[in-house]
PDB file of N, CA and C in Angstrom:
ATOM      1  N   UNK A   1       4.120 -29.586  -5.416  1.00  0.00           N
ATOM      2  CA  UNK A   1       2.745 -29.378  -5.787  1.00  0.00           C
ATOM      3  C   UNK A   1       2.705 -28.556  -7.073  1.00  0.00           C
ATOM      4  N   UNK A   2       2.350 -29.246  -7.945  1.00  0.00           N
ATOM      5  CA  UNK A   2       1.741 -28.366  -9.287  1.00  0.00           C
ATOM      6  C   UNK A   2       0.652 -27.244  -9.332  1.00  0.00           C
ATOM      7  N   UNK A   3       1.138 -26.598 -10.049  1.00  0.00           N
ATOM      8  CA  UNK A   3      -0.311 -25.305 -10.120  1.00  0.00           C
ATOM      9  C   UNK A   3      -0.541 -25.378 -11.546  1.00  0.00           C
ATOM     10  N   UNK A   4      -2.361 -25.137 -11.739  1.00  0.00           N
ATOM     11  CA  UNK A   4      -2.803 -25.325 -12.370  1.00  0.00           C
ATOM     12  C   UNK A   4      -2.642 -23.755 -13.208  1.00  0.00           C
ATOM     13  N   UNK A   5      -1.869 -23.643 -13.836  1.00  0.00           N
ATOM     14  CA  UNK A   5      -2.212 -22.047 -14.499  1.00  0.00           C
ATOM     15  C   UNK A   5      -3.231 -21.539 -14.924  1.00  0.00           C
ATOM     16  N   UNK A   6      -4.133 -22.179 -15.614  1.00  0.00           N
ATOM     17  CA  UNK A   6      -5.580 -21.949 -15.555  1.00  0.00           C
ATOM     18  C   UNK A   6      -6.082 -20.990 -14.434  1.00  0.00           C
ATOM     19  N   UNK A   7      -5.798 -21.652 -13.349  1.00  0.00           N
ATOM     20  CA  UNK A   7      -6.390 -21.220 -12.027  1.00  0.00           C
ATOM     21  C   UNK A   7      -5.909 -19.906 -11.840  1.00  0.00           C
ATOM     22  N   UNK A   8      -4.899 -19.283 -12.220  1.00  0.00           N
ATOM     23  CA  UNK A   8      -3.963 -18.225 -12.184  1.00  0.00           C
ATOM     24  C   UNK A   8      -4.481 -16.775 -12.557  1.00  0.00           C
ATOM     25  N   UNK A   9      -5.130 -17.435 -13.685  1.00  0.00           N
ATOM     26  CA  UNK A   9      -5.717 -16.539 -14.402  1.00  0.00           C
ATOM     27  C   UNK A   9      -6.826 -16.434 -14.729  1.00  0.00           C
ATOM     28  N   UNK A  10      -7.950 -16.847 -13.687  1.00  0.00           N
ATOM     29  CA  UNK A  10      -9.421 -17.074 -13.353  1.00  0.00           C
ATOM     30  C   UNK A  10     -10.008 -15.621 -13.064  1.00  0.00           C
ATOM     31  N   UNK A  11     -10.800 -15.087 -13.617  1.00  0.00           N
ATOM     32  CA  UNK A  11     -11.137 -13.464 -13.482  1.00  0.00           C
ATOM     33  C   UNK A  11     -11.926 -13.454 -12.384  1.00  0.00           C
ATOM     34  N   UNK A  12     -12.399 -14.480 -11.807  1.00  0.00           N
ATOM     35  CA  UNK A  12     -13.134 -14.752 -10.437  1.00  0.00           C
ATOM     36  C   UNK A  12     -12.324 -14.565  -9.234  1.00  0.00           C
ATOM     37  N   UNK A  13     -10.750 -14.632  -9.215  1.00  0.00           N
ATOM     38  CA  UNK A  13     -10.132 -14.729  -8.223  1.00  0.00           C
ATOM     39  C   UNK A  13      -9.917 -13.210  -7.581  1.00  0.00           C
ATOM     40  N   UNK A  14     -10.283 -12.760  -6.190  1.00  0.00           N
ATOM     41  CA  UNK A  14      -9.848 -11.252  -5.449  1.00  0.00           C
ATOM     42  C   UNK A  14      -8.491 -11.198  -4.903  1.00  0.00           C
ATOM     43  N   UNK A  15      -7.899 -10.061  -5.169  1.00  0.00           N
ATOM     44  CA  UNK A  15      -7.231  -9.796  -4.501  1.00  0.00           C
ATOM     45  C   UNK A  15      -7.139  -8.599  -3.811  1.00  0.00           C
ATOM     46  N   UNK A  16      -6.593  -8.466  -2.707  1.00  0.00           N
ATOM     47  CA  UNK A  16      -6.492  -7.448  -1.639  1.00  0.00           C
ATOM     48  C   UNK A  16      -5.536  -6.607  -2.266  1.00  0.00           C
ATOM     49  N   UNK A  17      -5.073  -5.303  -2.636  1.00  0.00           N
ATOM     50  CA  UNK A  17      -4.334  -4.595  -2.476  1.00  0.00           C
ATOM     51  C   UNK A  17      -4.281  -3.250  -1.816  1.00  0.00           C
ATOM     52  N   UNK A  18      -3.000  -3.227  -0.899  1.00  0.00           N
ATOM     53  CA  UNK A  18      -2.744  -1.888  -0.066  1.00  0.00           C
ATOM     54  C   UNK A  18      -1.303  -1.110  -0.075  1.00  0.00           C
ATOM     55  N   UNK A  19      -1.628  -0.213   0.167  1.00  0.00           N
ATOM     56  CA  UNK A  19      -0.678   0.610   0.398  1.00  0.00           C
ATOM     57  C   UNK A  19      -0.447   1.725   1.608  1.00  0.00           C
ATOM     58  N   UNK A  20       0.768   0.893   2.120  1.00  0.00           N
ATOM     59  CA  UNK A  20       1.320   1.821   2.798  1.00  0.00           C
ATOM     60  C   UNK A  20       1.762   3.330   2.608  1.00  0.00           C
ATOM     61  N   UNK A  21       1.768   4.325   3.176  1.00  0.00           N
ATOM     62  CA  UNK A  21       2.015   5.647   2.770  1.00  0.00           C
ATOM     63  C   UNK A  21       3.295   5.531   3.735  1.00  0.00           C
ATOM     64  N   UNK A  22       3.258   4.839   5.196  1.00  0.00           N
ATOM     65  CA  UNK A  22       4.398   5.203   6.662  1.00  0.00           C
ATOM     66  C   UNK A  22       3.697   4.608   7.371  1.00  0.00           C
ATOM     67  N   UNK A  23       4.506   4.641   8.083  1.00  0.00           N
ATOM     68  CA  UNK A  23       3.856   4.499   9.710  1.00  0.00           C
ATOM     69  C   UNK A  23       4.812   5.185  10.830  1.00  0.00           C
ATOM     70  N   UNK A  24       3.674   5.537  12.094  1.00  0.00           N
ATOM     71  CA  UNK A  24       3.711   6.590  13.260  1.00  0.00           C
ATOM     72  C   UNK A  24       3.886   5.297  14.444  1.00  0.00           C
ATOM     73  N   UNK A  25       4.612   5.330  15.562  1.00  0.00           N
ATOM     74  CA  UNK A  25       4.498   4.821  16.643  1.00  0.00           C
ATOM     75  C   UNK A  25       4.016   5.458  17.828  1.00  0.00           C
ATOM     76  N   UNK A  26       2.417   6.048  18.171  1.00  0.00           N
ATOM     77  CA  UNK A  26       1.724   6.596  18.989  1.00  0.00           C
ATOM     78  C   UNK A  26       1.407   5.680  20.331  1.00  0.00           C
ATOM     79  N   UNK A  27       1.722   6.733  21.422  1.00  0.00           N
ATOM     80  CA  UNK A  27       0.645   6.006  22.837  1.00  0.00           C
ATOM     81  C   UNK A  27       0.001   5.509  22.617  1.00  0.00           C
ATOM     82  N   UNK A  28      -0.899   5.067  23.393  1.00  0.00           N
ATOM     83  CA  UNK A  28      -2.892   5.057  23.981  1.00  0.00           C
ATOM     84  C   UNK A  28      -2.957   6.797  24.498  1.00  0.00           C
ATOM     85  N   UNK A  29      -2.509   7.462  25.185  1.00  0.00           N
ATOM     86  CA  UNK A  29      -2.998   8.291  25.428  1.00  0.00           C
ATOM     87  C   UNK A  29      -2.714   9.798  24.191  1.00  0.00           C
ATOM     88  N   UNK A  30      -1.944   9.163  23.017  1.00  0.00           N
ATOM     89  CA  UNK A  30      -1.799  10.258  21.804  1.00  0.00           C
ATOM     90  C   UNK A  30      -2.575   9.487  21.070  1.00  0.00           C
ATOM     91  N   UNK A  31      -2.990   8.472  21.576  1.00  0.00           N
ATOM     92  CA  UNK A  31      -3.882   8.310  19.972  1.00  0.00           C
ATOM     93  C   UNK A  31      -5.434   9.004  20.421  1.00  0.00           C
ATOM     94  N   UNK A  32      -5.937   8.782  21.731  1.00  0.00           N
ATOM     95  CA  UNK A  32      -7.186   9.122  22.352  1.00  0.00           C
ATOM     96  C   UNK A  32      -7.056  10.392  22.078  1.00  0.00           C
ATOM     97  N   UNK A  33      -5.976  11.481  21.782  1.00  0.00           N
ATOM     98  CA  UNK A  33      -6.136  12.998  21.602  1.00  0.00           C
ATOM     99  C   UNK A  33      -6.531  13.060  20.475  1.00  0.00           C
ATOM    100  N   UNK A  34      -6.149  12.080  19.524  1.00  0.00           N
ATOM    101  CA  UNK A  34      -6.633  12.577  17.903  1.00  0.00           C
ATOM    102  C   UNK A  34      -7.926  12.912  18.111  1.00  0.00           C
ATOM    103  N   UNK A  35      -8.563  13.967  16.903  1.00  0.00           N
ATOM    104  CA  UNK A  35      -9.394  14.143  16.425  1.00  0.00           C
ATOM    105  C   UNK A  35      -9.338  14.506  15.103  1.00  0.00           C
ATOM    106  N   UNK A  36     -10.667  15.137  14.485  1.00  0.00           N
ATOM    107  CA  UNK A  36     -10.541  15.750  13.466  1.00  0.00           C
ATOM    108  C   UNK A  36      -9.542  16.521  13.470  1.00  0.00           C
ATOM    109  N   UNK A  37      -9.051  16.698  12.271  1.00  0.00           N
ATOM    110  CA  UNK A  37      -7.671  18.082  11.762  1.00  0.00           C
ATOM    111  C   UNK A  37      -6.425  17.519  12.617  1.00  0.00           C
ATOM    112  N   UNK A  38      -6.400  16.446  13.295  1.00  0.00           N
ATOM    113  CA  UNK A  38      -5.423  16.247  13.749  1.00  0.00           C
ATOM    114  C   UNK A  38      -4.272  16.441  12.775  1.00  0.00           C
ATOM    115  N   UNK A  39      -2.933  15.825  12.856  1.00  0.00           N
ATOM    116  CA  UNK A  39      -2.000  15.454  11.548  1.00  0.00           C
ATOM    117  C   UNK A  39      -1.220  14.377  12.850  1.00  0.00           C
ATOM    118  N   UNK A  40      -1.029  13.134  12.255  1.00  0.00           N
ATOM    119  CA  UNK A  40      -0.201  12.566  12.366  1.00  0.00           C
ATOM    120  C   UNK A  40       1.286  12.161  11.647  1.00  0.00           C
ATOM    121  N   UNK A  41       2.368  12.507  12.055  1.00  0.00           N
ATOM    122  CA  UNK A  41       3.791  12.607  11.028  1.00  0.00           C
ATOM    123  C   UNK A  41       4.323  11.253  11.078  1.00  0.00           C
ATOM    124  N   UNK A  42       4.079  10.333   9.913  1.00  0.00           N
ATOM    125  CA  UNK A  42       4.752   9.812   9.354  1.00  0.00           C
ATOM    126  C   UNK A  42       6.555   9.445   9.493  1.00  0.00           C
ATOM    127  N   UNK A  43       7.443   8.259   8.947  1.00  0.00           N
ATOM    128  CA  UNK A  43       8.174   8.029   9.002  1.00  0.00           C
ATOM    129  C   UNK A  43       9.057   8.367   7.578  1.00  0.00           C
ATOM    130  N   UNK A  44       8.422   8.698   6.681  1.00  0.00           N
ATOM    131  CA  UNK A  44       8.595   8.816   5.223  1.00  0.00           C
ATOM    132  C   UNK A  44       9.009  10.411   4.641  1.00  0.00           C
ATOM    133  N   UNK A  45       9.814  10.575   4.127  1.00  0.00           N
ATOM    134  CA  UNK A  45       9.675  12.202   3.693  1.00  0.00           C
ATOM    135  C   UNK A  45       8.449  12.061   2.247  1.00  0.00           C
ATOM    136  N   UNK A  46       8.621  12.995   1.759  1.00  0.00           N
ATOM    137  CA  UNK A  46       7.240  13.309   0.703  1.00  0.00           C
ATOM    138  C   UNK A  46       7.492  12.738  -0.518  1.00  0.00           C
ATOM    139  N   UNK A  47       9.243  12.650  -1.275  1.00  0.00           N
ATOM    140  CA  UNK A  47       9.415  11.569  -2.178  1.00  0.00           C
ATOM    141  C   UNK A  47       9.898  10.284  -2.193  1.00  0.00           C
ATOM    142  N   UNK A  48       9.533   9.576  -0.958  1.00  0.00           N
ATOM    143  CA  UNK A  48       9.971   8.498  -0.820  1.00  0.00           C
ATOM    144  C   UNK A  48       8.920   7.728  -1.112  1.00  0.00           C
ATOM    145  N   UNK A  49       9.594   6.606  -1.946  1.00  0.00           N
ATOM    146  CA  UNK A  49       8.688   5.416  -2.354  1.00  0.00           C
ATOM    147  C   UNK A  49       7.336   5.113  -1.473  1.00  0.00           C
ATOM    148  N   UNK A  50       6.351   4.484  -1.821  1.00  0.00           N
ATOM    149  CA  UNK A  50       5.540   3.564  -0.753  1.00  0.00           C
ATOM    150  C   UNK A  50       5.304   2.122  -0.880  1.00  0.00           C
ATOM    151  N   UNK A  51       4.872   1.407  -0.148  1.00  0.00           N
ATOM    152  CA  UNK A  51       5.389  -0.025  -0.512  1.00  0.00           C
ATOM    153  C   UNK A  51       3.547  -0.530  -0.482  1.00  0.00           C
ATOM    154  N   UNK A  52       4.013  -1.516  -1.609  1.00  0.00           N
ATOM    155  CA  UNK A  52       2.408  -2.024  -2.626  1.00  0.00           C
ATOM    156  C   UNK A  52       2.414  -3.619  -1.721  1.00  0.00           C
ATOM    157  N   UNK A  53       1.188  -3.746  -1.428  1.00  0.00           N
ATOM    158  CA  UNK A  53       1.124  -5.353  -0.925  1.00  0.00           C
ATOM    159  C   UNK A  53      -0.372  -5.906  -1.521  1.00  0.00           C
ATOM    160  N   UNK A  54      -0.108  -7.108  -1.960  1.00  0.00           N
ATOM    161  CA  UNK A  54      -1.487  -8.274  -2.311  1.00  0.00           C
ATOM    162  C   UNK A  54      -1.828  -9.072  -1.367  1.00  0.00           C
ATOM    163  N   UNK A  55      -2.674  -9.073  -0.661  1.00  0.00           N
ATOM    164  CA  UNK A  55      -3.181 -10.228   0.281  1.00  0.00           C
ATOM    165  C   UNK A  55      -1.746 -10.063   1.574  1.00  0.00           C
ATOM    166  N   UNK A  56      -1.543  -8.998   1.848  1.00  0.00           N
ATOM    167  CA  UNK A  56      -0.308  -8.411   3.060  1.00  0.00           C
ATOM    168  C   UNK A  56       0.797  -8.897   2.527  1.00  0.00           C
ATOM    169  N   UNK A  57       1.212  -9.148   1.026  1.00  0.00           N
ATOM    170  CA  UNK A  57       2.282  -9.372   0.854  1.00  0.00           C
ATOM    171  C   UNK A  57       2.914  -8.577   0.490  1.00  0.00           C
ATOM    172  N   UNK A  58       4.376  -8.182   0.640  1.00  0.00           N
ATOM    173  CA  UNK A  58       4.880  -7.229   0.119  1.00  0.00           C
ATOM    174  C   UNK A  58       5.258  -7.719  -1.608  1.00  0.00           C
ATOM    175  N   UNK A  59       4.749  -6.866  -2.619  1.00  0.00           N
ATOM    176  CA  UNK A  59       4.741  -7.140  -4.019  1.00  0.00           C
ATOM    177  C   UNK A  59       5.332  -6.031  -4.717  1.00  0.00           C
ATOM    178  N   UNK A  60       5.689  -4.514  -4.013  1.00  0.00           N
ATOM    179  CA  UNK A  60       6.408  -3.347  -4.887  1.00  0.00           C
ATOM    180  C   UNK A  60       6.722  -2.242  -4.049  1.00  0.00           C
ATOM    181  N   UNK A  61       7.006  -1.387  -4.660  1.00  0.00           N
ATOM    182  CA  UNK A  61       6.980  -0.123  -4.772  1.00  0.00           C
ATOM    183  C   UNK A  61       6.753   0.755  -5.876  1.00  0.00           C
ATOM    184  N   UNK A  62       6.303   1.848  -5.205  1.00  0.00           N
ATOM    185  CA  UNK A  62       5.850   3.132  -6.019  1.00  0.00           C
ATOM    186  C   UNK A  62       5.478   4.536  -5.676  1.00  0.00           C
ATOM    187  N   UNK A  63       5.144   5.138  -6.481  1.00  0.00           N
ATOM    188  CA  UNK A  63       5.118   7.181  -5.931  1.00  0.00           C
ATOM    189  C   UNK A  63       3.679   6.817  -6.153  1.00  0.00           C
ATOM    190  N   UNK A  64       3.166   8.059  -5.372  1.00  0.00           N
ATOM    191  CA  UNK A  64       1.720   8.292  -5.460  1.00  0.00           C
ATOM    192  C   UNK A  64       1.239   9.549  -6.499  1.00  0.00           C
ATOM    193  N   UNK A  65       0.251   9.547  -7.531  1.00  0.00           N
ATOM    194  CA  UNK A  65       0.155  10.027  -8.567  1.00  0.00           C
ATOM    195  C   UNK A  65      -1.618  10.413  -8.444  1.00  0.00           C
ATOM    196  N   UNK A  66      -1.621  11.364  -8.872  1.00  0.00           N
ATOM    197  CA  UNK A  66      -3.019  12.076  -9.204  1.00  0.00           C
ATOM    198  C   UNK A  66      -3.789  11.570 -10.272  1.00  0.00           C
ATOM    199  N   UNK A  67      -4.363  11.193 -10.850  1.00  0.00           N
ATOM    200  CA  UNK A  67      -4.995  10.084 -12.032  1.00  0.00           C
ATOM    201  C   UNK A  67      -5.995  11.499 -13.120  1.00  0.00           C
ATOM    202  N   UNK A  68      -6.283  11.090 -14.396  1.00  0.00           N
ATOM    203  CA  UNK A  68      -6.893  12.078 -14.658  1.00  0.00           C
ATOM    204  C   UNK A  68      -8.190  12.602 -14.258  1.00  0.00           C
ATOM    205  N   UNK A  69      -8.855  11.094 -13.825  1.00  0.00           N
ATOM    206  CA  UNK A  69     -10.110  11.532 -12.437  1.00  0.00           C
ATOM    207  C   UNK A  69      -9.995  12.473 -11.471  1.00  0.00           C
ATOM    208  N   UNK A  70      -8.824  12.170 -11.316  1.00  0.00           N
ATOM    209  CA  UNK A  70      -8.409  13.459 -10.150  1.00  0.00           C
ATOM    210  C   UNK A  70      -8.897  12.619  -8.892  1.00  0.00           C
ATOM    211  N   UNK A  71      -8.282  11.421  -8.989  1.00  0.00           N
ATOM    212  CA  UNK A  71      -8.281  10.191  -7.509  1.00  0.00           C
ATOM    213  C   UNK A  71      -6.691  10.159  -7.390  1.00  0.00           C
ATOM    214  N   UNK A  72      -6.284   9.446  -6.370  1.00  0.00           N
ATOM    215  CA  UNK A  72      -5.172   8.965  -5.830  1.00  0.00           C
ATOM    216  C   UNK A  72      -5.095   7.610  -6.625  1.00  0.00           C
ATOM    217  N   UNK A  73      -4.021   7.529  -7.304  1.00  0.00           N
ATOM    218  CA  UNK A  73      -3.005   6.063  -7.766  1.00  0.00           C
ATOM    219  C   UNK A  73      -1.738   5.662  -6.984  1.00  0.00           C
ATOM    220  N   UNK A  74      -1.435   4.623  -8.088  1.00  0.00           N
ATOM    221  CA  UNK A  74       0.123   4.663  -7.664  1.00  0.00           C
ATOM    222  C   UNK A  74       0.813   4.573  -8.807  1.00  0.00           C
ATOM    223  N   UNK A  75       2.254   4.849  -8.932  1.00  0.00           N
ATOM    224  CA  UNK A  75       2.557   4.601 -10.468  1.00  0.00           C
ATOM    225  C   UNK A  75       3.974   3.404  -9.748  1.00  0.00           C
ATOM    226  N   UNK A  76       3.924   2.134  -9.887  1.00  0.00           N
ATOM    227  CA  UNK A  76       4.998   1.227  -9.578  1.00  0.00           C
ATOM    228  C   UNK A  76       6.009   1.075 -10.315  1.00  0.00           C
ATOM    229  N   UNK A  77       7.075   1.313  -9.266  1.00  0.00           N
ATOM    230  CA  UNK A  77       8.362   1.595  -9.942  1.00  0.00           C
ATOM    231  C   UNK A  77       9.403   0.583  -9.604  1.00  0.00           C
ATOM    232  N   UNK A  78       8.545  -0.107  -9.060  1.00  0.00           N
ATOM    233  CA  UNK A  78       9.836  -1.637  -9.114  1.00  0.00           C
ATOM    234  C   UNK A  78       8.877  -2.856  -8.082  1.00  0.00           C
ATOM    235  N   UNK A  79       9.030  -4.257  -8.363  1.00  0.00           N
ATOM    236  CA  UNK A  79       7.972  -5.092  -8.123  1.00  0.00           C
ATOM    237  C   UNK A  79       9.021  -5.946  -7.177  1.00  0.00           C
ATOM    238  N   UNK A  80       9.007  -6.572  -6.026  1.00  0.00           N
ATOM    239  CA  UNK A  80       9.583  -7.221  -5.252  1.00  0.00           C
ATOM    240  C   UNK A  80       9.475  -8.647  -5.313  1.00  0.00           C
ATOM    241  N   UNK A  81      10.497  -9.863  -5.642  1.00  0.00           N
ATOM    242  CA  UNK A  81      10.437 -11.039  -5.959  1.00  0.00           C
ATOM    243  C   UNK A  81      10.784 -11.798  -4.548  1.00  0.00           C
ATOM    244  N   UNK A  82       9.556 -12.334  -4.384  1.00  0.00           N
ATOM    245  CA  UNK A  82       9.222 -13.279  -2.756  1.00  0.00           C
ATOM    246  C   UNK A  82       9.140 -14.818  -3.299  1.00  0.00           C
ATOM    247  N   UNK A  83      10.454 -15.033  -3.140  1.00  0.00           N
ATOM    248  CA  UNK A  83      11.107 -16.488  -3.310  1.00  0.00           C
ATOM    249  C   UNK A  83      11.171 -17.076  -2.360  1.00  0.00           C
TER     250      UNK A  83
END
């Protein structure tokens, strides 16, 4: 099947992007304790990569960076090839 490259690069097209920070493997009965101020600990230490996904795909990694807004980024430090 051919792709139309055109289509590729249509400014109409969305994409989803997320990022993982870790993940926790909690009960039912530790998750029902959360509340506010809780903290849940992570699988990740504090400079370890986080992994970037488009539409749940896995597409990178990268560190998390403070922006001059003073929001949360990411700065990607290597892009994953899904062949």
């Amino acid at each position: 099947m051919a792709i139309n490259k055109d289509l590729l690069f249509n400014n109409d097209i969305s994409v989803n992007v997320s990022v993982t920070l870790g993940s926790a493997d909690l009960r039912v009965h530790q998750l029902l304790k959360l509340g506010r101020g809780a903290v849940v600990e992570l699988d990740r230490d504090i400079n370890d990569n986080v992994d970037i996904y488009a539409n749940d795909i896995l597409i990178g990694h990268g560190e998390v960076v403070i922006t001059d807004n003073e929001t949360i980024g990411i700065s990607v430090t290597d892009t994953v090839s899904n062949k």
